[in-house]
N, C-alpha and C. Protein backbone atom coordinates (compact mmCIF):
# COMPACT_ATOMS: atom_id res chain seq x y z
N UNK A 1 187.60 100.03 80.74
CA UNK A 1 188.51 101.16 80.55
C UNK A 1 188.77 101.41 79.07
N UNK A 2 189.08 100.44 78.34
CA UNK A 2 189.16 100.58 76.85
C UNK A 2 188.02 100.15 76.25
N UNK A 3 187.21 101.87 75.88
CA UNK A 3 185.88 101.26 75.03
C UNK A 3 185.78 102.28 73.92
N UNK A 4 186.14 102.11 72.90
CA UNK A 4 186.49 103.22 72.08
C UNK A 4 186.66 102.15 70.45
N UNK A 5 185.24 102.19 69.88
CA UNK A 5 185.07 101.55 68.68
C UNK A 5 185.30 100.09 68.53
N UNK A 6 185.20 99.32 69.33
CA UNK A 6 185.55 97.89 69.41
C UNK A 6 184.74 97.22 68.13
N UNK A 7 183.51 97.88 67.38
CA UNK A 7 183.12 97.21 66.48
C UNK A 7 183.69 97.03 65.08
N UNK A 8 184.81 98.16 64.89
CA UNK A 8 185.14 98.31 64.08
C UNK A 8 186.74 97.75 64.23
N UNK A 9 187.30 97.98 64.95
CA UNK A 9 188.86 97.00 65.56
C UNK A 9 188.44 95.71 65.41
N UNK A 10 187.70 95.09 66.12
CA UNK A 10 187.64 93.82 66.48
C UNK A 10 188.98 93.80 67.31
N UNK A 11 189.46 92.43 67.16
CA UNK A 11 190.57 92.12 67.83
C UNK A 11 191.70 92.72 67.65
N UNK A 12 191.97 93.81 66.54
CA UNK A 12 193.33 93.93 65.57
C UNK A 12 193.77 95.40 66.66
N UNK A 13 193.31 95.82 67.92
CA UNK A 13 193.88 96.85 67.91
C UNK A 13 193.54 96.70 69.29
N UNK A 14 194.41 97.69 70.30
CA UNK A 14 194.25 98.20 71.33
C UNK A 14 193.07 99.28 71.70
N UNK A 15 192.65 99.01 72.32
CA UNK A 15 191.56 99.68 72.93
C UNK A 15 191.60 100.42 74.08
N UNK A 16 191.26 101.68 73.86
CA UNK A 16 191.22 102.37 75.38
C UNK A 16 190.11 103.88 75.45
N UNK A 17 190.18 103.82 76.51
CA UNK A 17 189.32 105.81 76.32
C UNK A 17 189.87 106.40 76.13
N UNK A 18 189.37 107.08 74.80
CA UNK A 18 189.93 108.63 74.35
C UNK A 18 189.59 109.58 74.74
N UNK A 19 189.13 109.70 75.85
CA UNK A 19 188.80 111.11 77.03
C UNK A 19 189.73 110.60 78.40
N UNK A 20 190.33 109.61 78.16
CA UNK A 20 191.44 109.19 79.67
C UNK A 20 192.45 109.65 79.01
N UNK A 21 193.47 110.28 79.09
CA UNK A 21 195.17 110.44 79.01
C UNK A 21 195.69 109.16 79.07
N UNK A 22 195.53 108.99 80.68
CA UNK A 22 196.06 107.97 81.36
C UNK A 22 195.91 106.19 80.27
N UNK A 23 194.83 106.52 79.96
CA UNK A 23 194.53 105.12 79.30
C UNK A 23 195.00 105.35 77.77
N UNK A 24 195.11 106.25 77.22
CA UNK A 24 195.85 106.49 76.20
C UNK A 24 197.68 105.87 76.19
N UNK A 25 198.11 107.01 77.48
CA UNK A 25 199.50 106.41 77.08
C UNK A 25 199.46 104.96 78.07
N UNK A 26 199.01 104.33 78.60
CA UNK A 26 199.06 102.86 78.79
C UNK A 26 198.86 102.09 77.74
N UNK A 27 198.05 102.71 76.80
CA UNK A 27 197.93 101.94 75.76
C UNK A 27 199.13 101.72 74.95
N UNK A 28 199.29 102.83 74.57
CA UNK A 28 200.70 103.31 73.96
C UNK A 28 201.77 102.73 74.51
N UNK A 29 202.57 102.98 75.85
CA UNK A 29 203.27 102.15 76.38
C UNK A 29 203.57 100.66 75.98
N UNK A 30 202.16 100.14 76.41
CA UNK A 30 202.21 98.57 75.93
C UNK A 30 202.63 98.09 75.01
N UNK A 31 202.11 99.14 73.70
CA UNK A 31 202.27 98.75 72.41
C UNK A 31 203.35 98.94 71.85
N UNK A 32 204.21 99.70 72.19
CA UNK A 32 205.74 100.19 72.09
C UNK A 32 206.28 99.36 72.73
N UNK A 33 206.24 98.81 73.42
CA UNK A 33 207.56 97.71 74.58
C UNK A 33 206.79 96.30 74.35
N UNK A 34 206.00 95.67 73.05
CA UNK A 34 205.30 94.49 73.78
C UNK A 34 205.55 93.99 71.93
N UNK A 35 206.89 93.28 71.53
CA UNK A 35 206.98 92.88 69.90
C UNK A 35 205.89 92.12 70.13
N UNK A 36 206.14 91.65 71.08
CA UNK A 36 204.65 90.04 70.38
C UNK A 36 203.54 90.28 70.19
N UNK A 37 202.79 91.68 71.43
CA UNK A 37 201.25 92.04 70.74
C UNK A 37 201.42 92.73 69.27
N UNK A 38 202.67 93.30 69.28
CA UNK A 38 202.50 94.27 67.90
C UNK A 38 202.42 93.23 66.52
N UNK A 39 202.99 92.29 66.94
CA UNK A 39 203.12 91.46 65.76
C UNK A 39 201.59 90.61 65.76
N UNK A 40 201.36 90.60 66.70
CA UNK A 40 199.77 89.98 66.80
C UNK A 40 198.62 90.61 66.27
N UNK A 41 198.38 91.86 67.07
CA UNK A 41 197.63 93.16 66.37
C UNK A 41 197.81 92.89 64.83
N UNK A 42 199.06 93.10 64.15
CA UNK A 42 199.52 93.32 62.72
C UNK A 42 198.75 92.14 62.00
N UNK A 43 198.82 90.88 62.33
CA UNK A 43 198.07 90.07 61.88
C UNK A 43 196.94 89.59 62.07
N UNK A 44 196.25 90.31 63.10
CA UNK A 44 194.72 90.07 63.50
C UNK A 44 194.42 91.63 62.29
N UNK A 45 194.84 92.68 62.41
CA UNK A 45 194.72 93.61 61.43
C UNK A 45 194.15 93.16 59.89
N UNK A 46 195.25 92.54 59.49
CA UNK A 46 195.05 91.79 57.79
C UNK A 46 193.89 90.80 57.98
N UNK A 47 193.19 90.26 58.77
CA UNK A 47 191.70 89.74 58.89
C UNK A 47 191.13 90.59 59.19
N UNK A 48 190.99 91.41 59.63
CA UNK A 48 189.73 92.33 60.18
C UNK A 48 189.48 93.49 59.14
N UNK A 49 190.47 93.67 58.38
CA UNK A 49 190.45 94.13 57.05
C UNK A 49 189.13 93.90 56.02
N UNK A 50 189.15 92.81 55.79
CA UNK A 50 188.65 91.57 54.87
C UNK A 50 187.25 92.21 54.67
N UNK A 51 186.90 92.83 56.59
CA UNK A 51 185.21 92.98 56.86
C UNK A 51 184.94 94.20 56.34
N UNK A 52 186.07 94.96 56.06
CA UNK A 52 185.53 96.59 55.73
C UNK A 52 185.77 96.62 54.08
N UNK A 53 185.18 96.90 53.24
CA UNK A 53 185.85 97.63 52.30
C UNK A 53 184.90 98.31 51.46
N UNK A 54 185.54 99.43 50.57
CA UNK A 54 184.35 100.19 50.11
C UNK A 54 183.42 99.51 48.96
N UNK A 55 183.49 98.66 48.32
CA UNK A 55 182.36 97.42 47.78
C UNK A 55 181.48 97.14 48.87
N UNK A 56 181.68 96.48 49.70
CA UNK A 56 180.54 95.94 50.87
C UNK A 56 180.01 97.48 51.05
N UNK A 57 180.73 98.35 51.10
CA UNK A 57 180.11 99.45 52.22
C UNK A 57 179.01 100.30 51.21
N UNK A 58 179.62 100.36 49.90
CA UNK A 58 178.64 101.08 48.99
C UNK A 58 177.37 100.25 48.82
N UNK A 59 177.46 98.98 48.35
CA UNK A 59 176.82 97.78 48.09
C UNK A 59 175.29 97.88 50.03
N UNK A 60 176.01 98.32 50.79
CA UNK A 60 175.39 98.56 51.80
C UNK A 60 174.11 99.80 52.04
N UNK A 61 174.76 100.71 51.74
CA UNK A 61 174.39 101.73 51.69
C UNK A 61 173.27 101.79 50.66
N UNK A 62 173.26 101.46 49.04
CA UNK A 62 173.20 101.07 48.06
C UNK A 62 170.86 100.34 48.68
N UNK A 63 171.59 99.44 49.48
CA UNK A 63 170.22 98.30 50.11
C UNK A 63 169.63 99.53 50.80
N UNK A 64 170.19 99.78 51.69
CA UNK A 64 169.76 100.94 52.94
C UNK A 64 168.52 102.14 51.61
N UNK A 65 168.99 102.56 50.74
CA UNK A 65 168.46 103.69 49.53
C UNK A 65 167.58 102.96 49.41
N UNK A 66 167.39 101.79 48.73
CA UNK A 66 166.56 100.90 48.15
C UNK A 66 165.39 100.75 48.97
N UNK A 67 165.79 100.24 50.51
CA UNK A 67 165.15 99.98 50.98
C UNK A 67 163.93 101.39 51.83
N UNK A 68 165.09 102.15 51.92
CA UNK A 68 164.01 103.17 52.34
C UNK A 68 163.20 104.22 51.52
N UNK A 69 163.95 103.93 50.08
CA UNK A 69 163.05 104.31 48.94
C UNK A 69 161.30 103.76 48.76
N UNK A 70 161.39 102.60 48.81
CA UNK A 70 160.36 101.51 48.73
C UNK A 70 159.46 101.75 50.23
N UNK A 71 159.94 102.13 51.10
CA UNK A 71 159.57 102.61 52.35
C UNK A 71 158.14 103.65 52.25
N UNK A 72 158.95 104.31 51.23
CA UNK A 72 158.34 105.59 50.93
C UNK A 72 157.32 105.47 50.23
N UNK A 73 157.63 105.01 48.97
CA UNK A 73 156.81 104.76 47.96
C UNK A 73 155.46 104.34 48.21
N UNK A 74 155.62 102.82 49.20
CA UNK A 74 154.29 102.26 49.45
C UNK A 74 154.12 102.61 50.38
């Protein structure tokens, strides 16, 4: 029922379908009436952080050019 970017959340967030309503505000619900996931989420958040940032992502992208430059070339 909740499948909506899990690669990029990881653990730090609630998950649900964004074409369900229904699974939207359940989500919502939960997360409003539930301190302990929110406080959980919040700190699974500040790790899952760590994996994104725009250094890695340029630095990524950056290989990806390189690599499909050289692709070309030879």
């Amino acid at each position: 029922d909740c499948t909506s970017m899990p690669e990029v959340a990881g653990e730090a967030a609630l998950l649900c379908n964004p074409e369900d309503p229904k699974s939207i505000a359940a989500a919502m619900t939960q997360l409003a009436s539930d301190k302990d996931l929110q406080k959980s989420l919040i700190e699974k958040a500040k790790e899952q952080i760590t994996v994104f940032s725009w250094e890695k992502t340029a630095k990524r992208l950056w290989e990806s050019i390189e690599k499909a430059t050289n692709t070309v070339e030879n």
